[in-house]
PDB file of N, CA and C in Angstrom:
ATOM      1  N   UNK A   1     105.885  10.290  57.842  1.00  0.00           N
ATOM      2  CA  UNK A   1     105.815  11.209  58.962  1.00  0.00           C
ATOM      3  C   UNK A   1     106.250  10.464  60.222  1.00  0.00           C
ATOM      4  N   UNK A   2     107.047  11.346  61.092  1.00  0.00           N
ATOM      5  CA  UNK A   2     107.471  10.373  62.283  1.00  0.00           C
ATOM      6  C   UNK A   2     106.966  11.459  63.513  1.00  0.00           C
ATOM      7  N   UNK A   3     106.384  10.291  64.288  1.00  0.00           N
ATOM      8  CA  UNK A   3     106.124  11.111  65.509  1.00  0.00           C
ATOM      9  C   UNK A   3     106.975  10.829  66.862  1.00  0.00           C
ATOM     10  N   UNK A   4     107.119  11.964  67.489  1.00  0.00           N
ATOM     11  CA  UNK A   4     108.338  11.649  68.376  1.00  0.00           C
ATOM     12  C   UNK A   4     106.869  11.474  69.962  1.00  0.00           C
ATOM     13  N   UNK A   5     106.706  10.181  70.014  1.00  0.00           N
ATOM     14  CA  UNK A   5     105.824  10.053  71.450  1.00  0.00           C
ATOM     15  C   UNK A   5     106.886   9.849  72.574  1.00  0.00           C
ATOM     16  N   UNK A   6     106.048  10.600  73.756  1.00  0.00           N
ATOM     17  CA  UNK A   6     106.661   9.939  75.083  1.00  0.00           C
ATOM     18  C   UNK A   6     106.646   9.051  75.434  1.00  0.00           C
ATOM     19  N   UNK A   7     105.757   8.266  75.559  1.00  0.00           N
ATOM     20  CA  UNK A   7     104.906   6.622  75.772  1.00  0.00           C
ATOM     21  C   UNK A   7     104.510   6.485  74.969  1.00  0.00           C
ATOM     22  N   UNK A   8     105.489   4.829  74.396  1.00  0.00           N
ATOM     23  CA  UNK A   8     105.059   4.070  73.177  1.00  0.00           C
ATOM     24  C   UNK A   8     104.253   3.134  73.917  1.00  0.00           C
ATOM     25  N   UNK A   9     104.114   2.861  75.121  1.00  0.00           N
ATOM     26  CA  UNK A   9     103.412   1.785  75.778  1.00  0.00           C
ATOM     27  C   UNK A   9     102.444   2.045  76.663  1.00  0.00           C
ATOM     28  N   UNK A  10     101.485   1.587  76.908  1.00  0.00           N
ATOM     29  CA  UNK A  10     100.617   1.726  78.105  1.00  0.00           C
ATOM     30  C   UNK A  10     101.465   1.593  79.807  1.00  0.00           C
ATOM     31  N   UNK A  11     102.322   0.426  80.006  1.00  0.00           N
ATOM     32  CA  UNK A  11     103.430  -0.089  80.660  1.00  0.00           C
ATOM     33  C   UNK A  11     104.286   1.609  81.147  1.00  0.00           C
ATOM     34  N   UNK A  12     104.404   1.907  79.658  1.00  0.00           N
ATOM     35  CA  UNK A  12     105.547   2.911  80.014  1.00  0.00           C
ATOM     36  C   UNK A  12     105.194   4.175  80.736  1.00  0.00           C
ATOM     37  N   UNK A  13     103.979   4.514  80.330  1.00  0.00           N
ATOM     38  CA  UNK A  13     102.867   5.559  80.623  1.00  0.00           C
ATOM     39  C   UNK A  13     102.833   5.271  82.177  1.00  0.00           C
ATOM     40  N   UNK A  14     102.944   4.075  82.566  1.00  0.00           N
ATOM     41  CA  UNK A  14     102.192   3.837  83.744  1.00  0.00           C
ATOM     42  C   UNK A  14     103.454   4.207  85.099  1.00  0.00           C
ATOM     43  N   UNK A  15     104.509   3.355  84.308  1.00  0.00           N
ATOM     44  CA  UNK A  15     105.996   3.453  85.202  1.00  0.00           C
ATOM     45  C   UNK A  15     106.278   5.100  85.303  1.00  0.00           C
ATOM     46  N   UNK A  16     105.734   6.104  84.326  1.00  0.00           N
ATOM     47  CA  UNK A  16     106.255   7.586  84.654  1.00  0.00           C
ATOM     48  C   UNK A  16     105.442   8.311  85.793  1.00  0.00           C
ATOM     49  N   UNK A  17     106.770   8.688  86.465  1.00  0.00           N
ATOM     50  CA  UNK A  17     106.400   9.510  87.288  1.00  0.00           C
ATOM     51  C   UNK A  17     105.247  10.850  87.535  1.00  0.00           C
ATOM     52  N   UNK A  18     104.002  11.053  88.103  1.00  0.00           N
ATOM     53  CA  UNK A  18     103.088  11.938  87.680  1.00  0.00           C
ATOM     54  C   UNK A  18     102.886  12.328  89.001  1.00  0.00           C
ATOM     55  N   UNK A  19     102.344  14.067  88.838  1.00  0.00           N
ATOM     56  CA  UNK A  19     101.476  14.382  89.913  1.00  0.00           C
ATOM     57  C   UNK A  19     100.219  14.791  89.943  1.00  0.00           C
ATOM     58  N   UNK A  20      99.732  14.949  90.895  1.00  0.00           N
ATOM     59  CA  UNK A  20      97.987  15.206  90.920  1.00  0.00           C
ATOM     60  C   UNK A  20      97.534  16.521  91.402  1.00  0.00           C
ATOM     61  N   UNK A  21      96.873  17.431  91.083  1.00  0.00           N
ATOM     62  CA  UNK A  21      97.133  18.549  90.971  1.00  0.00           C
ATOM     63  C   UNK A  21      95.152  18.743  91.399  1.00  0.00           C
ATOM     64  N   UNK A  22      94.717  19.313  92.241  1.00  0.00           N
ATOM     65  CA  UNK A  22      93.259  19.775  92.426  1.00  0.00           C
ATOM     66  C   UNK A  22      92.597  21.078  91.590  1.00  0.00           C
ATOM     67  N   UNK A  23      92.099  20.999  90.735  1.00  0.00           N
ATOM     68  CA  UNK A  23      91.282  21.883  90.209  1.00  0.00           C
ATOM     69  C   UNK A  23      90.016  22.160  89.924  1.00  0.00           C
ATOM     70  N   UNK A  24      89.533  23.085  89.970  1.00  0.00           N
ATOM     71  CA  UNK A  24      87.865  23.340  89.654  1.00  0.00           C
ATOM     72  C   UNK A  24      87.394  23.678  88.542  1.00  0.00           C
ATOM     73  N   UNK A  25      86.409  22.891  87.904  1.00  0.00           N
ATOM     74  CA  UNK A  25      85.908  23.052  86.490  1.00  0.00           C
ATOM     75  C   UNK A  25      84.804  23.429  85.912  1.00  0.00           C
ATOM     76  N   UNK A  26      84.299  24.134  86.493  1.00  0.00           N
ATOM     77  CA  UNK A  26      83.079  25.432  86.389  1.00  0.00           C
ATOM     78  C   UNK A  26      83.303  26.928  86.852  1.00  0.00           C
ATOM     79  N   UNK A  27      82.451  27.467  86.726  1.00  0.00           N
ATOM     80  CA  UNK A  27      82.512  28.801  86.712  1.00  0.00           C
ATOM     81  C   UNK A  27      81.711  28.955  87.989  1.00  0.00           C
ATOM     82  N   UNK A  28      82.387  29.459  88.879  1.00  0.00           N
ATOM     83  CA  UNK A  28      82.369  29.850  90.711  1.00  0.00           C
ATOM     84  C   UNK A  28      82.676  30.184  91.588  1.00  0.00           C
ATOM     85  N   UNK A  29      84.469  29.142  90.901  1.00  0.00           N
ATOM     86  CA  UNK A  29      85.599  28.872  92.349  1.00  0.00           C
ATOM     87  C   UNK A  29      85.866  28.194  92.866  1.00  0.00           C
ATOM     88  N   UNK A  30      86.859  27.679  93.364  1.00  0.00           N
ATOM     89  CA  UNK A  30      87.556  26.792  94.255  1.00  0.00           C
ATOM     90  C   UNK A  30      86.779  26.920  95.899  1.00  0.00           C
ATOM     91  N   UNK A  31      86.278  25.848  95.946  1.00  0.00           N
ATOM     92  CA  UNK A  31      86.146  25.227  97.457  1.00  0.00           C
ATOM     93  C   UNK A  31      85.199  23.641  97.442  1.00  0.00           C
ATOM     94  N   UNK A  32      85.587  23.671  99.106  1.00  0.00           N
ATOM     95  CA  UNK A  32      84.987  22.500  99.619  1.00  0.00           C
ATOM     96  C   UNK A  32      83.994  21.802 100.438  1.00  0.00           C
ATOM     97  N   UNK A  33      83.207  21.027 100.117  1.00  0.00           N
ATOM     98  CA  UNK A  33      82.060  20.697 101.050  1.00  0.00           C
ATOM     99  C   UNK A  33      82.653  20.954 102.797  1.00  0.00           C
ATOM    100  N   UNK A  34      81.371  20.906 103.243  1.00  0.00           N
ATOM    101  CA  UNK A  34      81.728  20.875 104.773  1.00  0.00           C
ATOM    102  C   UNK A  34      82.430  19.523 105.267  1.00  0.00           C
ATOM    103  N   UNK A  35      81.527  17.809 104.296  1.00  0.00           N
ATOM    104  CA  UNK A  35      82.206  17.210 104.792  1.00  0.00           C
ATOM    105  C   UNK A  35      83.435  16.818 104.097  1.00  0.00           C
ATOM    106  N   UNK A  36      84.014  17.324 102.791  1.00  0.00           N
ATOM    107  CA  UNK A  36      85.732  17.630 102.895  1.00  0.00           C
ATOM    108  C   UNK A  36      86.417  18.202 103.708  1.00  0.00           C
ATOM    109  N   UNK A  37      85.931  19.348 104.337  1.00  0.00           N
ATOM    110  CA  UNK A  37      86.719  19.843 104.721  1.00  0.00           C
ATOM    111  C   UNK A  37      86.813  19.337 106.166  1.00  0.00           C
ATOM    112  N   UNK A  38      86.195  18.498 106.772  1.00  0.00           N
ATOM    113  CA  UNK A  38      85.786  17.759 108.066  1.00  0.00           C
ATOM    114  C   UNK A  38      86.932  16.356 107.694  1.00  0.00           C
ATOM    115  N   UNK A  39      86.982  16.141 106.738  1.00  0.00           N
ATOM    116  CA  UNK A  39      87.852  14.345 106.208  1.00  0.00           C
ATOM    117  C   UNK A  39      89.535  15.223 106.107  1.00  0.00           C
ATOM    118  N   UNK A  40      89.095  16.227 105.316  1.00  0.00           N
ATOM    119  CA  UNK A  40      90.880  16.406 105.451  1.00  0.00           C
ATOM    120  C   UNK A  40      91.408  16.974 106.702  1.00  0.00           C
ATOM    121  N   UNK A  41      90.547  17.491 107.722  1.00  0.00           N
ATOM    122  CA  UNK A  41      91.203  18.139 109.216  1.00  0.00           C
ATOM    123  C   UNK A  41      91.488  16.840 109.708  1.00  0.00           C
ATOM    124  N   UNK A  42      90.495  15.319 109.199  1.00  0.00           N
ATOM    125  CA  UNK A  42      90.845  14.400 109.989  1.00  0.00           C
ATOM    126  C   UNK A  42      92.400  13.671 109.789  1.00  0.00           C
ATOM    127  N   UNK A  43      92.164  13.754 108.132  1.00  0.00           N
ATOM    128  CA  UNK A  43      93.820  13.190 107.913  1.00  0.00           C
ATOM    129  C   UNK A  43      94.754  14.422 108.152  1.00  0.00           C
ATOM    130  N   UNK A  44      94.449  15.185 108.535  1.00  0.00           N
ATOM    131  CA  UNK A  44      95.831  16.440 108.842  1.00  0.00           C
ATOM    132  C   UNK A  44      95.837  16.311 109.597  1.00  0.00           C
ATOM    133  N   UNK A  45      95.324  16.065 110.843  1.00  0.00           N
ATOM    134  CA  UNK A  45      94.777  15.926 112.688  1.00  0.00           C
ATOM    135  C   UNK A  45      95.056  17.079 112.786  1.00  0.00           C
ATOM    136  N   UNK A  46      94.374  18.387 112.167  1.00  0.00           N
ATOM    137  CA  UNK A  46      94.130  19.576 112.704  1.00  0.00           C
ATOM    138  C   UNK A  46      92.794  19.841 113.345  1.00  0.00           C
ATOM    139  N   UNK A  47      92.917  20.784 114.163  1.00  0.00           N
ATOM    140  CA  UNK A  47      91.387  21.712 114.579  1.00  0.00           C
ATOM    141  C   UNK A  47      91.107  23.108 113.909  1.00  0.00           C
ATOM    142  N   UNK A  48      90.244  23.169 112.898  1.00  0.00           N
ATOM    143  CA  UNK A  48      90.242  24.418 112.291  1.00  0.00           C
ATOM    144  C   UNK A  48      88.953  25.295 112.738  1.00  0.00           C
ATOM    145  N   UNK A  49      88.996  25.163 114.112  1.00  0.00           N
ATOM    146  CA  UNK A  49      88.243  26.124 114.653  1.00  0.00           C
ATOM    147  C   UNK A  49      86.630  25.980 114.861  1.00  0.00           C
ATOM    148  N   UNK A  50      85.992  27.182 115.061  1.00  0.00           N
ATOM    149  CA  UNK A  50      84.389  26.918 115.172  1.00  0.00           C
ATOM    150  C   UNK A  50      83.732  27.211 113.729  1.00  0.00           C
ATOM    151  N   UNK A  51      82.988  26.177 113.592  1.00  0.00           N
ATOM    152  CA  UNK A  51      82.449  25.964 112.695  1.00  0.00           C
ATOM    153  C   UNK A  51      81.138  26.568 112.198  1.00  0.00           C
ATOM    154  N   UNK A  52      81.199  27.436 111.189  1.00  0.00           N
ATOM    155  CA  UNK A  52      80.053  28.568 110.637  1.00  0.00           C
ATOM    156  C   UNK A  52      79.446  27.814 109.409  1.00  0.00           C
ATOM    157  N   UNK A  53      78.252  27.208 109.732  1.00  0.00           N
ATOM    158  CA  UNK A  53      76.873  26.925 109.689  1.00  0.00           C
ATOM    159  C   UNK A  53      76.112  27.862 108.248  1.00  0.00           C
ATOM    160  N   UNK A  54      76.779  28.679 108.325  1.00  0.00           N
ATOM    161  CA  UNK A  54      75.748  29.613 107.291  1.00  0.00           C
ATOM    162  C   UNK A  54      76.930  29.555 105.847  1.00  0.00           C
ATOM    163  N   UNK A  55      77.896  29.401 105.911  1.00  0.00           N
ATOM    164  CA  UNK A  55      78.863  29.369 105.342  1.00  0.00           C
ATOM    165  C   UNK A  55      79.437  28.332 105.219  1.00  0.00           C
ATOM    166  N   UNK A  56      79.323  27.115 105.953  1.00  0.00           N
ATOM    167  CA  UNK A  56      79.637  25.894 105.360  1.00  0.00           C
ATOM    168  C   UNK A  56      81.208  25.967 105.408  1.00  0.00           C
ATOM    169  N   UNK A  57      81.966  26.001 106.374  1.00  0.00           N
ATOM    170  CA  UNK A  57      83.127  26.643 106.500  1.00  0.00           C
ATOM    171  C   UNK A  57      84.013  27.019 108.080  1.00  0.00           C
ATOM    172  N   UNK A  58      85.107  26.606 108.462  1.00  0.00           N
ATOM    173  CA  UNK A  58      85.323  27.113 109.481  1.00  0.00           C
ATOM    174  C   UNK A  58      86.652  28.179 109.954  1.00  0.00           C
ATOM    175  N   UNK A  59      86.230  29.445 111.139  1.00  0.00           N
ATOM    176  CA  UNK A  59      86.741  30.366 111.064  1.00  0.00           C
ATOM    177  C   UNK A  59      88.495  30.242 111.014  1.00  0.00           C
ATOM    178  N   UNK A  60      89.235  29.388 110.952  1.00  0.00           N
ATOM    179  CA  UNK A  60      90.712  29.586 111.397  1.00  0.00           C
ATOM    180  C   UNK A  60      91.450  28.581 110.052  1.00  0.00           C
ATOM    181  N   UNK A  61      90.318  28.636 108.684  1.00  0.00           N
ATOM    182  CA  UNK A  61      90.916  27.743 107.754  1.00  0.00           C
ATOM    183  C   UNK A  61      90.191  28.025 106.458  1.00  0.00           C
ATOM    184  N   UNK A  62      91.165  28.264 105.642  1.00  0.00           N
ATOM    185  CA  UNK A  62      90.212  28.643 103.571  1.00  0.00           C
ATOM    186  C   UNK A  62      90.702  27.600 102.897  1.00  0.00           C
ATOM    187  N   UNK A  63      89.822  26.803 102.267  1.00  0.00           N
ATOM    188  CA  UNK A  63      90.158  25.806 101.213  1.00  0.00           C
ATOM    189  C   UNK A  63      91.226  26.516 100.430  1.00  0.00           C
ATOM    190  N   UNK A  64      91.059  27.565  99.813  1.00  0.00           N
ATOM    191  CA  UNK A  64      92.451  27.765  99.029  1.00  0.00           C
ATOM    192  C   UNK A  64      93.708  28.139  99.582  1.00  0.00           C
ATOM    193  N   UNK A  65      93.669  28.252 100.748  1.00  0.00           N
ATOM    194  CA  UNK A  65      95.077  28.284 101.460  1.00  0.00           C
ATOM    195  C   UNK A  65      95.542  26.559 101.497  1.00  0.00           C
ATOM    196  N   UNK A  66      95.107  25.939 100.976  1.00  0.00           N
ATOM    197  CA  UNK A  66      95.927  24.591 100.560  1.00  0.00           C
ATOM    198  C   UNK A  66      96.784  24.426  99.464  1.00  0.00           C
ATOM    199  N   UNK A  67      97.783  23.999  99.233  1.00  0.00           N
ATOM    200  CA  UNK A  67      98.565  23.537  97.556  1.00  0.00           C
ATOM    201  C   UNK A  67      97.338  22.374  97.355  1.00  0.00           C
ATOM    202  N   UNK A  68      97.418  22.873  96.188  1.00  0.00           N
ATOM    203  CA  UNK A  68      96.450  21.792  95.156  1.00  0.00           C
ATOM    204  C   UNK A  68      97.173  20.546  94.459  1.00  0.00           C
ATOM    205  N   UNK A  69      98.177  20.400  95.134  1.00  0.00           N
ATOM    206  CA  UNK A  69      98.967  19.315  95.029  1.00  0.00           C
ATOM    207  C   UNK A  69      98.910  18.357  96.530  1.00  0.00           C
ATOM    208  N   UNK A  70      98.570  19.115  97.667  1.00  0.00           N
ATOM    209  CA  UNK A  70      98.687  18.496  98.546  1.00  0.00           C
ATOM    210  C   UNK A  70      98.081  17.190  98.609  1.00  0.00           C
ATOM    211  N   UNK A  71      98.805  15.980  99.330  1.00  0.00           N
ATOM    212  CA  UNK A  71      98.491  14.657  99.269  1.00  0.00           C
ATOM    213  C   UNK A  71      97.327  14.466  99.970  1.00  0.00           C
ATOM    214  N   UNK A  72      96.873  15.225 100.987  1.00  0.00           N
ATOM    215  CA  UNK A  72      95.626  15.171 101.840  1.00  0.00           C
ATOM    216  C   UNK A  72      94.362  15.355 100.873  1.00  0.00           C
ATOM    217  N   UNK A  73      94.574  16.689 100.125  1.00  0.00           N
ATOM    218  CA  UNK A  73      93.989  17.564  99.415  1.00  0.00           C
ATOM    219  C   UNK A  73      93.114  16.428  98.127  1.00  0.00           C
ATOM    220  N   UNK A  74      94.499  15.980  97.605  1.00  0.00           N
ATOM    221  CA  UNK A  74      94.088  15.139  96.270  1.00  0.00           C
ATOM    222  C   UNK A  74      93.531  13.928  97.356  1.00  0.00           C
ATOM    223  N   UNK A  75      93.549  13.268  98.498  1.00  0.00           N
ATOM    224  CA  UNK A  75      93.439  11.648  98.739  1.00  0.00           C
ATOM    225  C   UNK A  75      91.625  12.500  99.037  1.00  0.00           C
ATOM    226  N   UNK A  76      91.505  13.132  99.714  1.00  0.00           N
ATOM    227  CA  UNK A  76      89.783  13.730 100.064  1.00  0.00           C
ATOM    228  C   UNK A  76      88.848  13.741  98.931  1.00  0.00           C
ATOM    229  N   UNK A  77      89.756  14.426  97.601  1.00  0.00           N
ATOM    230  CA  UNK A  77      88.895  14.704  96.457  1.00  0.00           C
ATOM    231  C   UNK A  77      88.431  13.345  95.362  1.00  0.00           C
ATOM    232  N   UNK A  78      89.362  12.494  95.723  1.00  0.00           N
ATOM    233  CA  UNK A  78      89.432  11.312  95.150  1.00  0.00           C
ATOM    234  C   UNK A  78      88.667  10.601  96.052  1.00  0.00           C
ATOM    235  N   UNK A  79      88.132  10.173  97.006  1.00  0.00           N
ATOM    236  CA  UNK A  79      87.503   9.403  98.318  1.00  0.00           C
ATOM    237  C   UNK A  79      86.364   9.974  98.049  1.00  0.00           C
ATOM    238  N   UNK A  80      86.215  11.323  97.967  1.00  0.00           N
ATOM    239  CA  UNK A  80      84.441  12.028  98.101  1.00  0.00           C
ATOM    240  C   UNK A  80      83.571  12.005  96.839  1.00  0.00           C
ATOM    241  N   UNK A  81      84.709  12.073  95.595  1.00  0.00           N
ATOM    242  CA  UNK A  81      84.259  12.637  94.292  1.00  0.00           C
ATOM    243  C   UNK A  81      83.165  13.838  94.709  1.00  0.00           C
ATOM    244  N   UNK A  82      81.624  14.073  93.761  1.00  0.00           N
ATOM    245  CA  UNK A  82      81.114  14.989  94.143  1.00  0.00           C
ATOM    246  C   UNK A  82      80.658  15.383  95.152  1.00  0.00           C
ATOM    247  N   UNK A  83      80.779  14.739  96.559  1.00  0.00           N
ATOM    248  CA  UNK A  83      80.404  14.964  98.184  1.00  0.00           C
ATOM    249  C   UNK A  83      81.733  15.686  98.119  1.00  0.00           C
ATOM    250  N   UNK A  84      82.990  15.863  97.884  1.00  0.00           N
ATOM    251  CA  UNK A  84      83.767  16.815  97.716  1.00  0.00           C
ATOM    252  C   UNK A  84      83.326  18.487  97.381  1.00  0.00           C
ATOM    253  N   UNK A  85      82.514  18.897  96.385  1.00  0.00           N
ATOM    254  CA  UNK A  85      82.547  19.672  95.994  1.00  0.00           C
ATOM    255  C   UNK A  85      82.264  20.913  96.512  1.00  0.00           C
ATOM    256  N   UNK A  86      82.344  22.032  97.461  1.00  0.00           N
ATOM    257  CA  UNK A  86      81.694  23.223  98.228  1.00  0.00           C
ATOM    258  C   UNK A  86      80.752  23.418  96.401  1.00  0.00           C
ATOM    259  N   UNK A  87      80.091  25.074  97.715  1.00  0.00           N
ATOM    260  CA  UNK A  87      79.260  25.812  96.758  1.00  0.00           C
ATOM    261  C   UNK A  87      79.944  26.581  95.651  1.00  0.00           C
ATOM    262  N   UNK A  88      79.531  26.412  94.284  1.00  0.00           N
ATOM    263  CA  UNK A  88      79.838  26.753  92.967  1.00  0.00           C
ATOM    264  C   UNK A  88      81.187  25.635  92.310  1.00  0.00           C
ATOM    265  N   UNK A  89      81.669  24.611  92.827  1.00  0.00           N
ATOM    266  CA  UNK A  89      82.457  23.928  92.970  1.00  0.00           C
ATOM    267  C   UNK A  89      82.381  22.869  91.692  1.00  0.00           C
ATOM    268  N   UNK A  90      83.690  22.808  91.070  1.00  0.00           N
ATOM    269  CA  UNK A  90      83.298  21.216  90.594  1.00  0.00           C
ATOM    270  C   UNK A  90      85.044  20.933  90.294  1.00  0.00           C
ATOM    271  N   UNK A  91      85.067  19.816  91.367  1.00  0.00           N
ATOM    272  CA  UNK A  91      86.387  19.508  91.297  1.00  0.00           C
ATOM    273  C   UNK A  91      86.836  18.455  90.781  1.00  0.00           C
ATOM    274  N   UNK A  92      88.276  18.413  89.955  1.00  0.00           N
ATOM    275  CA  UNK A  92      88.696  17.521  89.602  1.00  0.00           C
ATOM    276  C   UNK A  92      90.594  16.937  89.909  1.00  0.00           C
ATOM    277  N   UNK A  93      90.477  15.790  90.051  1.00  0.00           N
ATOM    278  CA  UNK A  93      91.925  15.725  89.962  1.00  0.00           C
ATOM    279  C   UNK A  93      92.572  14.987  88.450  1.00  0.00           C
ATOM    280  N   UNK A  94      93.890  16.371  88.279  1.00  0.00           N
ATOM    281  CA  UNK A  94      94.472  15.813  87.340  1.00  0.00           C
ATOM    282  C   UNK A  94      95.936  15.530  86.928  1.00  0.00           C
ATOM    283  N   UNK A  95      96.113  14.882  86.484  1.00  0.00           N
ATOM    284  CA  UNK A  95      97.624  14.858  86.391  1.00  0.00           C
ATOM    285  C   UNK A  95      98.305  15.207  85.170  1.00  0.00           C
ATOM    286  N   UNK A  96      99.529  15.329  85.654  1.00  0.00           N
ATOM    287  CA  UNK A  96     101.054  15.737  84.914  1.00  0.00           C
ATOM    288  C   UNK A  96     102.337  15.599  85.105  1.00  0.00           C
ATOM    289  N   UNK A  97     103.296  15.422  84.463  1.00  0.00           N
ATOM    290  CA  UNK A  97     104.546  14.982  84.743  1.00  0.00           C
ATOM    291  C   UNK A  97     105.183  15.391  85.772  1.00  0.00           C
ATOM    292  N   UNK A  98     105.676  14.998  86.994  1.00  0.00           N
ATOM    293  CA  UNK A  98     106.682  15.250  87.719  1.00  0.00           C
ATOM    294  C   UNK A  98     107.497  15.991  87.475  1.00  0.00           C
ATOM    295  N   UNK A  99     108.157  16.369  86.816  1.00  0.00           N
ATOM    296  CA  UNK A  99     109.312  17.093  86.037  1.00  0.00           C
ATOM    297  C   UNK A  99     108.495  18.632  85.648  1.00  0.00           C
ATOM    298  N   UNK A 100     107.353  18.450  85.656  1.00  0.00           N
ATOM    299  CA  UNK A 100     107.165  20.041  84.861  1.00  0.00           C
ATOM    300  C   UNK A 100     106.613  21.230  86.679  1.00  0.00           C
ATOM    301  N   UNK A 101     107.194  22.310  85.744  1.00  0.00           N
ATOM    302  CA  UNK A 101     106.810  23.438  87.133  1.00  0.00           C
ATOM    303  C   UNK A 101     105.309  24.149  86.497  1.00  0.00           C
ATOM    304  N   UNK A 102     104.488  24.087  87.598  1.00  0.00           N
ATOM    305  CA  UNK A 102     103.085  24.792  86.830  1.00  0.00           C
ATOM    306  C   UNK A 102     102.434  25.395  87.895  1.00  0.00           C
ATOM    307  N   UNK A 103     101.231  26.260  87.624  1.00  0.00           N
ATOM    308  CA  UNK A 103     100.376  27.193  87.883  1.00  0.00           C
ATOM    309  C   UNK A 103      99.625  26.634  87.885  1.00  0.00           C
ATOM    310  N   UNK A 104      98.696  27.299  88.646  1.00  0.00           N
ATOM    311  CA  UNK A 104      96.727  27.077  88.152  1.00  0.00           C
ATOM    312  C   UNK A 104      96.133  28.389  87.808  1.00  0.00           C
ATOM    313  N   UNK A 105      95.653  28.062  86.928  1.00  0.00           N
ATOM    314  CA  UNK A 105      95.069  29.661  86.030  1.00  0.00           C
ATOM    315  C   UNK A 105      93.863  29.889  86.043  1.00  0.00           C
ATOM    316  N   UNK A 106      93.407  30.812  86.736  1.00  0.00           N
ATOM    317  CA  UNK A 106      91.754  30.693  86.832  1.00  0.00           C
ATOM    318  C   UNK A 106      91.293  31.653  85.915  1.00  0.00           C
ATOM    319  N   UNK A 107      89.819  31.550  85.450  1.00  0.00           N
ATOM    320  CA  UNK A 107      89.022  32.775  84.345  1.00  0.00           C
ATOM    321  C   UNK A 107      88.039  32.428  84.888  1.00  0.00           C
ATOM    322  N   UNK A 108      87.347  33.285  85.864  1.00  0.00           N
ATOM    323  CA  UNK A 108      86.099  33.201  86.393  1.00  0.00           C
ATOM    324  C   UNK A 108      85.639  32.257  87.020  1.00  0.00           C
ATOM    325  N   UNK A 109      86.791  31.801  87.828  1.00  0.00           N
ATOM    326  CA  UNK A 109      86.807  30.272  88.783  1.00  0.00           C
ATOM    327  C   UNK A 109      86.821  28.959  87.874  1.00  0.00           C
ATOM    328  N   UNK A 110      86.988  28.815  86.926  1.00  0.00           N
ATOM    329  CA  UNK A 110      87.471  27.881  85.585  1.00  0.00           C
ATOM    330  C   UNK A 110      88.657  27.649  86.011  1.00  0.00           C
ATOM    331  N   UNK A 111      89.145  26.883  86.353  1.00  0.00           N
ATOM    332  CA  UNK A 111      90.590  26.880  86.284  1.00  0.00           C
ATOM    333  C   UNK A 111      91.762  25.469  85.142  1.00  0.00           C
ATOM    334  N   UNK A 112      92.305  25.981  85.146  1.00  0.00           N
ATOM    335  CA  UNK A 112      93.722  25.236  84.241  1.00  0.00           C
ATOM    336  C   UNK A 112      94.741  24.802  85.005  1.00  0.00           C
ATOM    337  N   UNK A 113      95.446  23.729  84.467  1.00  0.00           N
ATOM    338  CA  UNK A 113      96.782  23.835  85.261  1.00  0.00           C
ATOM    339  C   UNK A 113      97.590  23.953  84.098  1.00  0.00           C
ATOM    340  N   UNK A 114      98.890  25.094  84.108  1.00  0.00           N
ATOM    341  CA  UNK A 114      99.406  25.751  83.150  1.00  0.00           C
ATOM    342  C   UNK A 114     100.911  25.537  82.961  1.00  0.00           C
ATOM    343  N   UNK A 115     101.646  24.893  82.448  1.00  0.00           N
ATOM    344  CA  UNK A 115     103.102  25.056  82.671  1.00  0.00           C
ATOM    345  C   UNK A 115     103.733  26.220  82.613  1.00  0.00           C
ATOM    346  N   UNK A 116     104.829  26.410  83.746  1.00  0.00           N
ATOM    347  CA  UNK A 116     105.375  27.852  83.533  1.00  0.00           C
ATOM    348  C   UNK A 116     106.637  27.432  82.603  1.00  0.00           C
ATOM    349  N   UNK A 117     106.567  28.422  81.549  1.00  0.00           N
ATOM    350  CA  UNK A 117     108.363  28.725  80.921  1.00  0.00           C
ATOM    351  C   UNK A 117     108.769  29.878  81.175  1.00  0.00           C
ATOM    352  N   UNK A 118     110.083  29.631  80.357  1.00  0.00           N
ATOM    353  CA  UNK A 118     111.300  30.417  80.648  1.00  0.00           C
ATOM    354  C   UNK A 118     110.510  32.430  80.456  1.00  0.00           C
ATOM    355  N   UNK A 119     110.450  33.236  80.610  1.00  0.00           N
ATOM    356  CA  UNK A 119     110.319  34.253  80.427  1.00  0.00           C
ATOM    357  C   UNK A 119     111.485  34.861  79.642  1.00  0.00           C
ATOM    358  N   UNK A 120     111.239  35.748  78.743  1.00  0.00           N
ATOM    359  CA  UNK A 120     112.192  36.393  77.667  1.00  0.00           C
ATOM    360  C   UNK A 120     111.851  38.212  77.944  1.00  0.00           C
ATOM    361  N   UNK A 121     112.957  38.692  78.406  1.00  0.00           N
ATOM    362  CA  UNK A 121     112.878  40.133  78.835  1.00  0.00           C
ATOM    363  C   UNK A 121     113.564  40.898  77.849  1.00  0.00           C
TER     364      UNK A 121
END
């Protein structure tokens, strides 16, 4: 039997190009602590407004209006680990080849990251 691998090496694995992709791995939804979302306005040097207290959250900014690829996005989630996480939250970063085009697929705030193919009509 022959198997056709991508990486015959640890080395080789390491030299390929990958990206990091933010996803949530429970059942809830996507979001972020107050103090994520306080670390990434700092590395964005944005002001996202007045800050709501009851909601853990501020008015002129939604965690999911970010790409889950973003470099801010992934450097916060990686720095905080679970001080990252908002309410119902459990985030992870993961990777995948550079080369592939993908989605994030949610089922009840579960989410996937999904490669898209070709569609057949």
């Amino acid at each position: 039997m022959s198997w056709d691998l991508k990486f015959t090496t640890a080395e080789a694995y390491m030299e390929a190009k990958m990206q990091k992709i933010v996803i949530n791995r429970c059942f809830g939804g996507f979001g972020l602590s107050g103090v994520a979302q306080k670390r990434y306005f700092e590395l964005e040097q944005k002001h996202p407004g007045e800050y709501d207290a009851q909601y853990d959250c501020w008015s002129e900014w939604q965690p999911w209006d970010v790409h889950r690829d973003d470099y801010n996005l992934v450097r916060v989630v990686e720095e905080l680990g679970e001080a990252s996480w908002g309410y119902g939250s459990e985030l992870k970063v993961v990777e995948i080849p550079d080369d592939v085009e993908w989605y994030v697929r949610d089922y009840d705030g579960v989410e996937t990251v999904c490669e898209v193919h070709r569609e057949w009509y």
